[in-house]
Protein backbone atom coordinates (compact mmCIF):
# COMPACT_ATOMS: atom_id res chain seq x y z
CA UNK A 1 102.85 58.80 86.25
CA UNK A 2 105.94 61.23 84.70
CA UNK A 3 106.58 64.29 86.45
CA UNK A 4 107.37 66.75 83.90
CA UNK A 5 109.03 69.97 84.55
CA UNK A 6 110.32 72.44 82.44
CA UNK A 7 112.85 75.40 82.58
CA UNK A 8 113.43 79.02 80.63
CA UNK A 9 116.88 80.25 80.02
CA UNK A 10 116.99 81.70 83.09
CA UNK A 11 117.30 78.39 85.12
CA UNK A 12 113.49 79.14 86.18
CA UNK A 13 111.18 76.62 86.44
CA UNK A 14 107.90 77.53 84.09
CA UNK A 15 106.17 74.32 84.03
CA UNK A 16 105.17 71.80 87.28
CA UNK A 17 103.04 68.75 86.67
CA UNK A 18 100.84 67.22 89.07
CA UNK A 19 102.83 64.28 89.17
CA UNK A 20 106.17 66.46 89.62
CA UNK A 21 104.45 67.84 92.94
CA UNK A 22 103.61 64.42 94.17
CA UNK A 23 107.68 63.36 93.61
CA UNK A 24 109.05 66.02 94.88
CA UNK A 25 106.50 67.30 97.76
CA UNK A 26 106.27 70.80 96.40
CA UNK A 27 102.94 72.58 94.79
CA UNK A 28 103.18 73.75 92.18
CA UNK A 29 103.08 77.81 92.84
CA UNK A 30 106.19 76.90 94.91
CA UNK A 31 108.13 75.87 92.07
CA UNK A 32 107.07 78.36 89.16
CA UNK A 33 109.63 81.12 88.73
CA UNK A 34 111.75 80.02 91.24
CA UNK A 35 115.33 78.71 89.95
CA UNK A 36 115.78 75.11 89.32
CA UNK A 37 118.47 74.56 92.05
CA UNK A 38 115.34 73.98 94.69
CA UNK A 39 114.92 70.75 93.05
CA UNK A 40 118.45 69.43 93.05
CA UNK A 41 119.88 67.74 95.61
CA UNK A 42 121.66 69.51 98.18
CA UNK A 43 125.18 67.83 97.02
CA UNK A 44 124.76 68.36 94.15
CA UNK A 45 124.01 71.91 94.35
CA UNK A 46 126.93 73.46 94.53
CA UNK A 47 128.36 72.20 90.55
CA UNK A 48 125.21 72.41 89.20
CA UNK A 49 125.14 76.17 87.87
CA UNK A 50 128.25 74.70 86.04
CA UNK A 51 127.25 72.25 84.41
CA UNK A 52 123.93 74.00 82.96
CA UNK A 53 126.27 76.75 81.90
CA UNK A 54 128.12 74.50 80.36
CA UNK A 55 125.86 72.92 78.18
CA UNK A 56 124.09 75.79 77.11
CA UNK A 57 127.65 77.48 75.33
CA UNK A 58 127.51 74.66 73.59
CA UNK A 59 129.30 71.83 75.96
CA UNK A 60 127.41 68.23 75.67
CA UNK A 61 126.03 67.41 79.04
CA UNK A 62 126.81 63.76 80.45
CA UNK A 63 122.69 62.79 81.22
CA UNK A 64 121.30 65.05 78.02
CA UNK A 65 119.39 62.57 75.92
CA UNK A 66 119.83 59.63 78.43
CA UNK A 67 117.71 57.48 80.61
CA UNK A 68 119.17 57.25 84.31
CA UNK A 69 119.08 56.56 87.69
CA UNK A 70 118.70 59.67 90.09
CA UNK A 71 118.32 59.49 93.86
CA UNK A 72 115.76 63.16 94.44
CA UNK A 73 115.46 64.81 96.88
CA UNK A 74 111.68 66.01 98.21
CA UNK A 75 110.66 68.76 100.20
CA UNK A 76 111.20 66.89 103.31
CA UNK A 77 114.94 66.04 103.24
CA UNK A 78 113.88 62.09 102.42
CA UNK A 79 114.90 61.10 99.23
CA UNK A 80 113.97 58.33 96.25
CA UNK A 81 115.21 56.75 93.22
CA UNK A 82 114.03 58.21 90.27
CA UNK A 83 114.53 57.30 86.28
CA UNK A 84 115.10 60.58 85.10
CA UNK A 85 115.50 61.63 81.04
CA UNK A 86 116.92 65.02 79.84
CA UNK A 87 115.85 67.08 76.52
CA UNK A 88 117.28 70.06 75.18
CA UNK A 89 114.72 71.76 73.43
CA UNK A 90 116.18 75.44 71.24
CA UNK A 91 113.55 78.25 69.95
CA UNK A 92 114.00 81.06 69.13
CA UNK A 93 117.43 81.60 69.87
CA UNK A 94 116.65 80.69 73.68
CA UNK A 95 117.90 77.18 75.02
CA UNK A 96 115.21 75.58 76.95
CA UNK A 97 115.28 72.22 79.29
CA UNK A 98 112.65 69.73 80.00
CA UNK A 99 113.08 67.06 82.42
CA UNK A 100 110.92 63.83 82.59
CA UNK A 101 110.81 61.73 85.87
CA UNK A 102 109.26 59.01 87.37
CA UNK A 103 109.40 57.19 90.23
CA UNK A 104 111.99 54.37 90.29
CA UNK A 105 112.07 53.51 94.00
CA UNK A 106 110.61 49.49 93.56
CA UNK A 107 112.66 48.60 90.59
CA UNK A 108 115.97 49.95 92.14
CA UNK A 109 115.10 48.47 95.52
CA UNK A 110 114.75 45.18 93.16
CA UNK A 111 118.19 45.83 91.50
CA UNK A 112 119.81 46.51 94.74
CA UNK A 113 118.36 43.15 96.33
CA UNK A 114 119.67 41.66 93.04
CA UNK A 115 123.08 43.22 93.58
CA UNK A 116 123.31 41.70 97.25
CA UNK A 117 121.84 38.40 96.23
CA UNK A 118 124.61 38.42 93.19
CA UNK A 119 127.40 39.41 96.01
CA UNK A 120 126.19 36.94 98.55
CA UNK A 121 125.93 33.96 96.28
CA UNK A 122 129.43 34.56 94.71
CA UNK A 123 130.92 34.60 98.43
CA UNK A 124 128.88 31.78 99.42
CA UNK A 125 131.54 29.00 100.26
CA UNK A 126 129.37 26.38 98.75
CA UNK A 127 129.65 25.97 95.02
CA UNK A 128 126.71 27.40 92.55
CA UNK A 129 125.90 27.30 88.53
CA UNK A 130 123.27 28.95 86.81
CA UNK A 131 122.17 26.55 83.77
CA UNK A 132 119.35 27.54 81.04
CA UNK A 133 116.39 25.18 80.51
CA UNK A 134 118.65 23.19 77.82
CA UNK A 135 121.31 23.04 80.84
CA UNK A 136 123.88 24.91 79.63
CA UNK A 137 126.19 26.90 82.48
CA UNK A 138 125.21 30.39 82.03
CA UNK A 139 126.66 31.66 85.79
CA UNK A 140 129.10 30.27 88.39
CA UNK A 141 130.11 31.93 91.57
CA UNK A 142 133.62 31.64 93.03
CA UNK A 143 133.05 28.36 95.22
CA UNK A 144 132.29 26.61 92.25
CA UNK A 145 135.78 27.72 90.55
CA UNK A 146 137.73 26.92 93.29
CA UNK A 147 136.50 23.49 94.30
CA UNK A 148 136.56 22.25 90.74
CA UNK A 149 138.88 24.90 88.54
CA UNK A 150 136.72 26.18 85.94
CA UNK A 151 135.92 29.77 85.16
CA UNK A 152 132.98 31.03 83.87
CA UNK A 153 134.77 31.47 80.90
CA UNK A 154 135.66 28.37 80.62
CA UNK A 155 132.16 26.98 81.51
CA UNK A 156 129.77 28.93 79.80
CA UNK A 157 127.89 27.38 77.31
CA UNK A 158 128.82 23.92 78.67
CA UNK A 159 126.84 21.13 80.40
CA UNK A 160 127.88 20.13 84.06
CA UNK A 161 128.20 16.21 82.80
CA UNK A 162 130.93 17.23 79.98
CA UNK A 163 132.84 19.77 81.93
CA UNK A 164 133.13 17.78 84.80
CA UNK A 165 135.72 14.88 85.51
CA UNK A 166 133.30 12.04 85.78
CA UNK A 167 135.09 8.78 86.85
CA UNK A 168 133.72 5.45 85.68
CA UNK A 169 133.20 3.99 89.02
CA UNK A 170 130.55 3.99 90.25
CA UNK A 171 128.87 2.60 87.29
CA UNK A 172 126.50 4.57 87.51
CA UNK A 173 127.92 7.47 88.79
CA UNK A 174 127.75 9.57 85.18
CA UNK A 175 123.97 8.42 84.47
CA UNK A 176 123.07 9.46 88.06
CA UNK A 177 124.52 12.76 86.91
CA UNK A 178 122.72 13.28 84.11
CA UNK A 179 118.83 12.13 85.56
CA UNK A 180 119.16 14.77 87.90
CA UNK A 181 120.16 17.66 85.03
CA UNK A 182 117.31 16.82 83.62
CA UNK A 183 114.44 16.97 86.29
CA UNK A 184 111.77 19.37 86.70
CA UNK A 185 111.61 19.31 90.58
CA UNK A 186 113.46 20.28 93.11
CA UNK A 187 115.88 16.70 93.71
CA UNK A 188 119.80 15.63 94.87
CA UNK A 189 122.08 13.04 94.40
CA UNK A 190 125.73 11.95 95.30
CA UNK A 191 128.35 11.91 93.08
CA UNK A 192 132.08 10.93 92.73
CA UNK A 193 133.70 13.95 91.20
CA UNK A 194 137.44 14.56 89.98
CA UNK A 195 138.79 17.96 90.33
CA UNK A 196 140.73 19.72 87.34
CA UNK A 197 144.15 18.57 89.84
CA UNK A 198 142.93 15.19 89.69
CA UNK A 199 141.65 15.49 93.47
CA UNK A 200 138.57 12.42 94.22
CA UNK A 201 135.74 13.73 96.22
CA UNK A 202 132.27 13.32 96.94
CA UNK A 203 130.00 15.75 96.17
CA UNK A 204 126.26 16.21 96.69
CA UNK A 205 124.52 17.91 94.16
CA UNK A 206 121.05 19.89 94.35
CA UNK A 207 119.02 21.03 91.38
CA UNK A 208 116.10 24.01 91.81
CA UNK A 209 114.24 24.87 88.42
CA UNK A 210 112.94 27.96 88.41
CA UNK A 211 109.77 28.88 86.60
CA UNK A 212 107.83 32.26 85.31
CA UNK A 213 104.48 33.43 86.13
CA UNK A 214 103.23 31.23 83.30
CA UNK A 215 105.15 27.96 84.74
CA UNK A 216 107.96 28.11 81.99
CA UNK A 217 111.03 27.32 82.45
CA UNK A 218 113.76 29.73 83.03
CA UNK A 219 116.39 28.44 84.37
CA UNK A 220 117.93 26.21 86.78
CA UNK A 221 119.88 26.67 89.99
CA UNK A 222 122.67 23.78 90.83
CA UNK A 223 124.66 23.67 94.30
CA UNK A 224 126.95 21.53 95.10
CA UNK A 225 128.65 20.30 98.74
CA UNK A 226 131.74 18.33 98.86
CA UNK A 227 130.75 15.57 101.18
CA UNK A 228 134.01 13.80 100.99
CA UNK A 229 134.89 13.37 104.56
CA UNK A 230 130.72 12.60 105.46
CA UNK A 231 130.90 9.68 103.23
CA UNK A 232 134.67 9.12 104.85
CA UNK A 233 132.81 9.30 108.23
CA UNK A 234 129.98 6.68 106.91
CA UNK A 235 132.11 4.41 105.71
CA UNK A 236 133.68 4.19 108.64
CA UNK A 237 130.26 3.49 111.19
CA UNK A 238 129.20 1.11 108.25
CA UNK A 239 132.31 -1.05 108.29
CA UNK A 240 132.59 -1.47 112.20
CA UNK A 241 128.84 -1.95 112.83
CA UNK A 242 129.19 -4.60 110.28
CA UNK A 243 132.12 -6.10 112.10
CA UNK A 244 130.19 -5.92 115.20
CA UNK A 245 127.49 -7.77 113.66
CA UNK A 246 129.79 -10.81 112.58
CA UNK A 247 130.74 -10.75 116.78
CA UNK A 248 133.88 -11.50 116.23
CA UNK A 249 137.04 -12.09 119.76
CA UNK A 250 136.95 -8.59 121.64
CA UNK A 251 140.48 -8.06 120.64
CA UNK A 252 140.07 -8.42 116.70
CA UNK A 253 137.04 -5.77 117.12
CA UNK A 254 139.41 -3.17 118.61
CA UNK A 255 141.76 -3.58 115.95
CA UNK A 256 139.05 -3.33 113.55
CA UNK A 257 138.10 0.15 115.13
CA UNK A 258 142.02 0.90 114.52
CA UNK A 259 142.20 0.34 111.15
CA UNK A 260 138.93 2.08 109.92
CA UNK A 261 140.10 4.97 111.43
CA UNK A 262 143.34 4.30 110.19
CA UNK A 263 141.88 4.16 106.98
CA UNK A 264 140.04 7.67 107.33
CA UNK A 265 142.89 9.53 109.02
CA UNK A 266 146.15 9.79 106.78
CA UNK A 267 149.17 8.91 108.56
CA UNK A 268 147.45 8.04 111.96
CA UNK A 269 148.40 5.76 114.57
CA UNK A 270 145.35 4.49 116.76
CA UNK A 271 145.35 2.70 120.34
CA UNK A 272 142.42 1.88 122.26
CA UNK A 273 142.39 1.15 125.92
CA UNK A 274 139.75 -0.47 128.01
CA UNK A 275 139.76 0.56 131.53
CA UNK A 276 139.40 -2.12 134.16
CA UNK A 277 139.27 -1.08 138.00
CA UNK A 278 140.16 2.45 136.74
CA UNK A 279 143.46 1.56 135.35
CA UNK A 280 143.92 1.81 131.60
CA UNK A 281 144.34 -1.77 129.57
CA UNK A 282 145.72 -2.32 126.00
CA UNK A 283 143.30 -3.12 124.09
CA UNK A 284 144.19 -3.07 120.46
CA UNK A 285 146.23 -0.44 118.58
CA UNK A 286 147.11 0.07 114.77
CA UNK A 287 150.42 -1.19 113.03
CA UNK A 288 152.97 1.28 112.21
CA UNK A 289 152.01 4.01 115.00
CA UNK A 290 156.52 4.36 114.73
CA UNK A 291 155.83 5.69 111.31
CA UNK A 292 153.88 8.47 112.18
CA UNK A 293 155.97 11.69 112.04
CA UNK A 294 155.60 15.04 113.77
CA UNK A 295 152.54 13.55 115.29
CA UNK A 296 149.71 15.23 117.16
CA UNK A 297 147.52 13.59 120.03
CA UNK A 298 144.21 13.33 120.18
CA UNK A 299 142.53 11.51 123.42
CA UNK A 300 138.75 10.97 123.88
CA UNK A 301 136.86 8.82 126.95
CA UNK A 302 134.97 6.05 126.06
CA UNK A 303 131.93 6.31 128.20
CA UNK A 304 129.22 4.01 128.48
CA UNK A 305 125.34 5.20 128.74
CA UNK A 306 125.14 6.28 131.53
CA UNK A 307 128.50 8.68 131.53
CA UNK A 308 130.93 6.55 133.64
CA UNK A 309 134.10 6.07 131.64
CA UNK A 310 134.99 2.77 129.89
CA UNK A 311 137.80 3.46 127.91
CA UNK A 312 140.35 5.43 125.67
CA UNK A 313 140.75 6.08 122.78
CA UNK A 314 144.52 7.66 121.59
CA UNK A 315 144.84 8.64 117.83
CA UNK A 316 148.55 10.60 116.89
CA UNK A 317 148.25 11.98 113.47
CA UNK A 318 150.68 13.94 111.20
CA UNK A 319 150.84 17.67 111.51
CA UNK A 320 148.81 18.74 109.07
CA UNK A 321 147.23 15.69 107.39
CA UNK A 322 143.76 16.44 108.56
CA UNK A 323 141.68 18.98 109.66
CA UNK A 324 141.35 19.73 113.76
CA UNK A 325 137.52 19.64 113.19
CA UNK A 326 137.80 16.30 111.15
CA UNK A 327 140.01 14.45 113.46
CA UNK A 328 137.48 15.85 116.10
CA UNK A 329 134.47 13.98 114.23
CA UNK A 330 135.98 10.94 113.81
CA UNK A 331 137.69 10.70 116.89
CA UNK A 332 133.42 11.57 117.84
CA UNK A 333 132.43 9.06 116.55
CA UNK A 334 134.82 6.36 116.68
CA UNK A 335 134.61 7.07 120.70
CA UNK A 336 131.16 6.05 120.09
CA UNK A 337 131.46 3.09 118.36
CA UNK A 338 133.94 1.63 120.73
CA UNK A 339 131.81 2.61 123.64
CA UNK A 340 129.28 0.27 121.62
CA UNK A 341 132.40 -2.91 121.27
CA UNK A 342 132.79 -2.62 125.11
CA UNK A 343 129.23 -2.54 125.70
CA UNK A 344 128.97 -6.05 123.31
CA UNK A 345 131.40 -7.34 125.30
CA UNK A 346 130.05 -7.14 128.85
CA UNK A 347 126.60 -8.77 127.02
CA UNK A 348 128.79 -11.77 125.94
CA UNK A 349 130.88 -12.03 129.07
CA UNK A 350 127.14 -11.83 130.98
CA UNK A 351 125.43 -14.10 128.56
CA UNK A 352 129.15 -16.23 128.78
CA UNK A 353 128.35 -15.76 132.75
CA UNK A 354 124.97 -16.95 132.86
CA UNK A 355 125.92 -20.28 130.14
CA UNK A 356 129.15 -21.42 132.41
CA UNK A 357 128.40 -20.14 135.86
CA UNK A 358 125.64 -20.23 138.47
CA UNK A 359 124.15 -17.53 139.59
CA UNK A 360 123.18 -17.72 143.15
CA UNK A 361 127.19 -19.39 144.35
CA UNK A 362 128.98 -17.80 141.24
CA UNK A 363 130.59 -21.36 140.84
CA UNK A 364 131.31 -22.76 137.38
CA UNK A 365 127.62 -24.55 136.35
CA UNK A 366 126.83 -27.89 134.43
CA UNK A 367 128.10 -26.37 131.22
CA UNK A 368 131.54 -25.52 131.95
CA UNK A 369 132.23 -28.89 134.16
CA UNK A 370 131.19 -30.47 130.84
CA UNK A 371 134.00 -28.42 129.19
CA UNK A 372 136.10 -28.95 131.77
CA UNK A 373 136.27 -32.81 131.79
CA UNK A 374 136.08 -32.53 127.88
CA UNK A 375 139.55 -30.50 128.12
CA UNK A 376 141.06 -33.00 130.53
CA UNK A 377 140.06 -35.66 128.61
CA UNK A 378 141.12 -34.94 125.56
CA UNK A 379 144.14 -33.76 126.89
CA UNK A 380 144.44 -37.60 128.14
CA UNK A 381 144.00 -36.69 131.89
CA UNK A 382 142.77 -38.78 134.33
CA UNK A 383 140.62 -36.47 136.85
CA UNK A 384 138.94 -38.07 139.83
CA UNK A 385 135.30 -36.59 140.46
CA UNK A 386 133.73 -36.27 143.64
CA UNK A 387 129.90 -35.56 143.54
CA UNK A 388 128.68 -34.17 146.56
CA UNK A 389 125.12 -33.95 147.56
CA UNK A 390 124.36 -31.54 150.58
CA UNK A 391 121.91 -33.41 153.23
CA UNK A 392 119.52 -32.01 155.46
CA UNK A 393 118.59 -29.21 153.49
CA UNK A 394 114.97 -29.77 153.42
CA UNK A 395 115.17 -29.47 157.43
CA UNK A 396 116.10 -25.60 156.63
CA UNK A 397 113.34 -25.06 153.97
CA UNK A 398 110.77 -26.81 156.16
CA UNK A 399 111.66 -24.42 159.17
CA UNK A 400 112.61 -21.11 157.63
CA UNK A 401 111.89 -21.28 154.17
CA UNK A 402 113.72 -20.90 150.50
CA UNK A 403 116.07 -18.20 151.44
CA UNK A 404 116.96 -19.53 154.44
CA UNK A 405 117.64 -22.49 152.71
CA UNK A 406 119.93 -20.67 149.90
CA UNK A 407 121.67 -18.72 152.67
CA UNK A 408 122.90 -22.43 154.24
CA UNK A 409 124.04 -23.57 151.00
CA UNK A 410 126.31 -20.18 150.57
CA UNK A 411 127.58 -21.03 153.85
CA UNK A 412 128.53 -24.50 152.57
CA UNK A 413 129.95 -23.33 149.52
CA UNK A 414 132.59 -20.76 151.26
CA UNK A 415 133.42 -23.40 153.37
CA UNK A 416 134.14 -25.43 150.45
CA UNK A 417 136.53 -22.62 148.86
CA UNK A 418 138.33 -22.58 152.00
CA UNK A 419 139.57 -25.69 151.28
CA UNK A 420 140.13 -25.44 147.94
CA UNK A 421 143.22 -26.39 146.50
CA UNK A 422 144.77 -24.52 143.33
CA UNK A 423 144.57 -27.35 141.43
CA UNK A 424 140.95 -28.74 142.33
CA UNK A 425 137.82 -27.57 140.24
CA UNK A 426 134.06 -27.00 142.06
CA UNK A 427 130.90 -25.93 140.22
CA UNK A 428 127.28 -26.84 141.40
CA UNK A 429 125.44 -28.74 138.65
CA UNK A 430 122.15 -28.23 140.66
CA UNK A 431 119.87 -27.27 143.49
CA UNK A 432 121.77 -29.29 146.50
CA UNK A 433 124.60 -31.15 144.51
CA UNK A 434 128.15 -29.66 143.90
CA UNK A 435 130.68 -31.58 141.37
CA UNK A 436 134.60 -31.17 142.76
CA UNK A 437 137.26 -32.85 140.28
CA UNK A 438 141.04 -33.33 141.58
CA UNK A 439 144.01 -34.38 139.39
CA UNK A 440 145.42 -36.38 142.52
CA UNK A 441 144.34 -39.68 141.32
CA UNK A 442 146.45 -41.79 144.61
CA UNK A 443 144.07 -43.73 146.90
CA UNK A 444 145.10 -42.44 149.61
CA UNK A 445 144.98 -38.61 147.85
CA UNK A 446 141.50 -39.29 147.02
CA UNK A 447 140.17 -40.34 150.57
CA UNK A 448 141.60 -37.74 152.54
CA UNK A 449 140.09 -35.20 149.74
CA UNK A 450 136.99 -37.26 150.60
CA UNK A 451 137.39 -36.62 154.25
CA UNK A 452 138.21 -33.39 153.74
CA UNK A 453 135.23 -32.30 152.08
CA UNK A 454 132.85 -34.20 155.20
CA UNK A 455 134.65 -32.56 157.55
CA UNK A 456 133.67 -28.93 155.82
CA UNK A 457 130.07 -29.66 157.23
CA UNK A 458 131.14 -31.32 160.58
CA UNK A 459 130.18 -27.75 162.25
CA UNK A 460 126.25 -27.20 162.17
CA UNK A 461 125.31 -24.18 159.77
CA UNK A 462 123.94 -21.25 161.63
CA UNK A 463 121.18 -20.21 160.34
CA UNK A 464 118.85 -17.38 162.17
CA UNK A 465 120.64 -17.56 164.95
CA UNK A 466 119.70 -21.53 164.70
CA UNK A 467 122.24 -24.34 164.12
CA UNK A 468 121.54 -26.63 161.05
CA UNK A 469 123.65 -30.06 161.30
CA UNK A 470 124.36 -31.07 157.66
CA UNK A 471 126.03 -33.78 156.24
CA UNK A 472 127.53 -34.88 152.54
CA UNK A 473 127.52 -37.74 150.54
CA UNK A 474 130.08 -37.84 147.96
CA UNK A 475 130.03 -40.16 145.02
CA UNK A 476 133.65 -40.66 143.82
CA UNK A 477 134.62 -42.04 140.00
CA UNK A 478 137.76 -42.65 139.02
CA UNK A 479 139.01 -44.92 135.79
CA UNK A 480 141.58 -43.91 133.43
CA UNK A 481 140.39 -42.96 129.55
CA UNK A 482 136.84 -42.65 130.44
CA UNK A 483 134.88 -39.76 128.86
CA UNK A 484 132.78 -37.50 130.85
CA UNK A 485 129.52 -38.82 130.70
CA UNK A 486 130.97 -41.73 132.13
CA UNK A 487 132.85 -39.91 135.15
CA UNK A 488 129.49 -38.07 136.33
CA UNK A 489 127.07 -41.33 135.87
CA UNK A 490 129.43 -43.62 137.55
CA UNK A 491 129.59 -40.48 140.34
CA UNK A 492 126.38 -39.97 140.36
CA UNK A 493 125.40 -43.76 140.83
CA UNK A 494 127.70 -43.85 144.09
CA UNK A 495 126.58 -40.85 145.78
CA UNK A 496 122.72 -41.71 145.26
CA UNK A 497 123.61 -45.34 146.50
CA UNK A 498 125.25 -43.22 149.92
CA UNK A 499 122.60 -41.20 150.21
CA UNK A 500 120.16 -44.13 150.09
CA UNK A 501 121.63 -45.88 152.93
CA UNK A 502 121.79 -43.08 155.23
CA UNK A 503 124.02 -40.44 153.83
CA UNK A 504 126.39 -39.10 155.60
CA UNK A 505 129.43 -40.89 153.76
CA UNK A 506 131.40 -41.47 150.30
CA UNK A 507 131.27 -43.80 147.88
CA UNK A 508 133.74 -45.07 145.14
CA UNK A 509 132.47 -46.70 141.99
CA UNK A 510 135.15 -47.28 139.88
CA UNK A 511 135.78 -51.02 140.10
CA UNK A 512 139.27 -51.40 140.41
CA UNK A 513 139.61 -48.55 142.58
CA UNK A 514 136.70 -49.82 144.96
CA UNK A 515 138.98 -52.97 145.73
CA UNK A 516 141.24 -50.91 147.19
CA UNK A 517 138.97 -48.55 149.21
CA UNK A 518 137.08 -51.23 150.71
CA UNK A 519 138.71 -51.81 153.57
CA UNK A 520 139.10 -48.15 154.67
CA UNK A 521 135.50 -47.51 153.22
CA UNK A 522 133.72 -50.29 155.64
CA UNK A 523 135.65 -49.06 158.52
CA UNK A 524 134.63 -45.55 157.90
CA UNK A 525 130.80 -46.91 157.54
CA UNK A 526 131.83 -48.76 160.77
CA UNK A 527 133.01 -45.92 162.40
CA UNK A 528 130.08 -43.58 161.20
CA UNK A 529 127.83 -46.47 162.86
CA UNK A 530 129.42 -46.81 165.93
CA UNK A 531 129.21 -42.45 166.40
């Protein structure tokens, strides 16, 4: 509805439409006759007799045939946006007004939201182009010129894949591009851009069509995000879980971890330390840390799961070569990936533990005598190898059980280490039978070793408060070049012929060295008798 109202050449209102009422909260017998000034805004008031006068000797008045915005003011004090049109209507040598209004208050409220969207998209710090449905740039905000140096002079009229740098690799990178111009649904993609300085980044792009009531197009909304340091940051979680994957020595991993973030952090100098009993360890660092000027330091604490601290990590970079918050991220995440390197190396050291070394004694097992004598012989050493089996033990099983019966072999075992020479090797190869290799390869070496180790049980093993008397019988092989299999057959072979006749006793096998031991062997077997 248009409010119409009308006034003489007195400034006195003579006509008031309905609608005129409804704007302005007056009736009409308010109105009529009184001056026009009742209607004007209270600031404006004041140079409003002037400006009529004005106009009516003959001065043009600024709104006088125009269409324009005026904020009115109602009988209440609140006030609207109007669209409000001026005539000038002469007769009869009297100069006569008429003013047409009509409420404006939902389009202006739209132009104002307009006016704040417009503001708050060309201060958004993420780039923005407005293209037309045949994707031509018809708007940019500020981001967009700053990250990649185009105005919108510059880029009106132009398509995003010919104004922008596009490099050749990826291969695809420019047809990637140009698939997602052309969709008709909301979509993104990544993209290797080159700024107007010649500047490589990555960039995600998103595309928003937007449609009228009648689902044609109008235009299309494209933001971009330079994702440069993201895809810095993937790369380098890719590359070491890869490296992880291959397993590779614990100390090539750390230096892997180095040089990733090397590779991420210009002019960076990277040391990880593992901490062992609480005290830090080298670990691995990067190569030219010396070159690394002005540096700043950056230390994070390699935890594992559940919080206790593992490691290190140091990383110096050059003032001002990186963001604080980037450094932060990587240094994040780096902490996180070499939380995961330590944590892969206590599963192989375990798993290593559980292939090479017994569980119950912690002694080297089967496995790692077997690479043990392997070394030695290759190495052409001669070792002498005493196989022990512990008698008896069935006496603790049958009268306390299992455990008991583990217990008494522990007790044999520390026995054992406290005779243990520097140079002598023991592992158990199973239940009751212990392998002990010496590099003292004299006769008379190898029978006091052998009545060394009987003497270890000569005590009985106290048990629950009960004493146990053990014994040993030790099969002993000895013969220069022989491989391993032979060492702990021919062993074997002369501790399960001692056990057989008694137990209690050692045994050697090796031929020639048997001639030589049998004098002192039948006089121990004497002796043993006679006790």
């Amino acid at each position: 509805m248009m409010g119409a109202v009308l006034i003489n050449e007195n400034d006195e209102v003579m006509f008031f439409n309905p609608a005129a009422e409804k704007l302005w909260g007056y009736k009409r017998e308010e109105v009529i006759g009184n001056n026009i000034d009742m209607l004007i805004p209270r600031d404006l008031r004041p140079a409003h007799p002037e400006y009529i006068r004005h106009n009516r000797e003959g001065g043009k008045a600024r709104v006088e045939g125009m269409s324009r915005e005026l904020q009115l003011e109602k009988k209440d004090g609140s006030k609207i946006w109007t669209r409000f049109a001026l005539s000038k209507v002469s007769a009869e040598g009297k100069v006569y007004y008429l003013a047409l209004v009509r409420d404006a208050s939902v389009e202006m409220a739209q132009k104002e939201q307009t006016r704040q969207l417009i503001i708050a998209v060309d201060h958004l710090d993420r780039p923005v182009i407005v293209l037309d449905p045949e994707r031509h740039i018809v708007q940019c905000n500020r981001a967009f010129t700053e990250m990649f140096g185009y105005c919108i002079s510059e880029a009106s009229g132009m398509q995003p894949d010919t104004l922008l740098n596009i490099p050749e690799f990826p291969a695809d990178n420019r047809i990637r591009l140009q698939q997602l111009l052309w969709k008709t649904a909301r979509d993104q993609d990544e993209f290797l851009l080159l700024t107007r300085t010649g500047e490589k980044i990555w960039i995600k792009a998103s595309i928003s069509p937007v449609y009228d009531v009648l689902a044609h197009l109008q235009n299309l909304v494209m933001t971009f995000s330079d994702i440069t340091e993201e895809r810095q940051i993937r790369q380098l979680e890719g590359n070491i879980l890869a490296a992880m994957c291959s397993s590779p020595p614990f100390h090539e991993m750390g230096e892997i971890i180095c040089r990733n973030i090397e590779s991420v952090l210009n002019e960076s100098h990277v040391s990880l330390f593992a901490l062992r009993n609480g005290m830090p360890i080298h670990w691995a660092s990067s190569s030219h840390g010396a070159e690394v000027q002005n540096a700043q330091s950056w230390s994070a604490t390699i935890r594992q799961r559940d919080g206790a601290p593992a490691g290190i990590l140091q990383i110096k970079t050059s003032s001002g070569a990186e963001t604080s918050a980037f450094i932060e991220r990587v240094a994040d995440i780096s902490q996180h990936m070499a939380a995961l390197a330590l944590e892969q190396e206590k599963s192989r050291q375990h798993i290593e533990q559980l292939i090479q070394f017994d569980p119950m004694t912690g002694l080297p097992n089967r496995n790692n005598l077997h690479n043990y004598l392997d070394d030695l012989v290759d190495k052409a050493v001669s070792p002498v190898v005493y196989l022990i089996g512990v008698d008896h033990i069935q006496d603790v099983i049958d009268s306390l059980g299992y455990a008991w019966a583990d217990q008494a072999l522990l007790e044999v075992v520390n026995r054992f280490r406290e005779k243990l020479k520097p140079d002598q090797y023991l592992c158990r190869i199973e239940g009751t039978q212990f392998v002990l290799v010496s590099l003292e390869n004299d006769v008379s070496n190898i029978t006091q070793i052998a009545d060394e180790l009987r003497n270890v049980v000569s005590k009985p093993i106290m048990i629950d408060d009960k004493p146990f008397p053990l014994t040993l019988s030790i099969g002993i092989s000895y013969d220069v070049g022989k491989n391993r299999d032979y060492l702990l057959s021919t062993a074997h072979n002369a501790m399960d012929y001692i056990r057989k006749n008694g137990g209690n006793g050692w045994q050697f096998f090796s031929p020639a060295m048997k001639r030589n031991g049998k004098r002192a062997f039948g006089f121990r077997r004497s002796a043993e008798r006679s006790d």
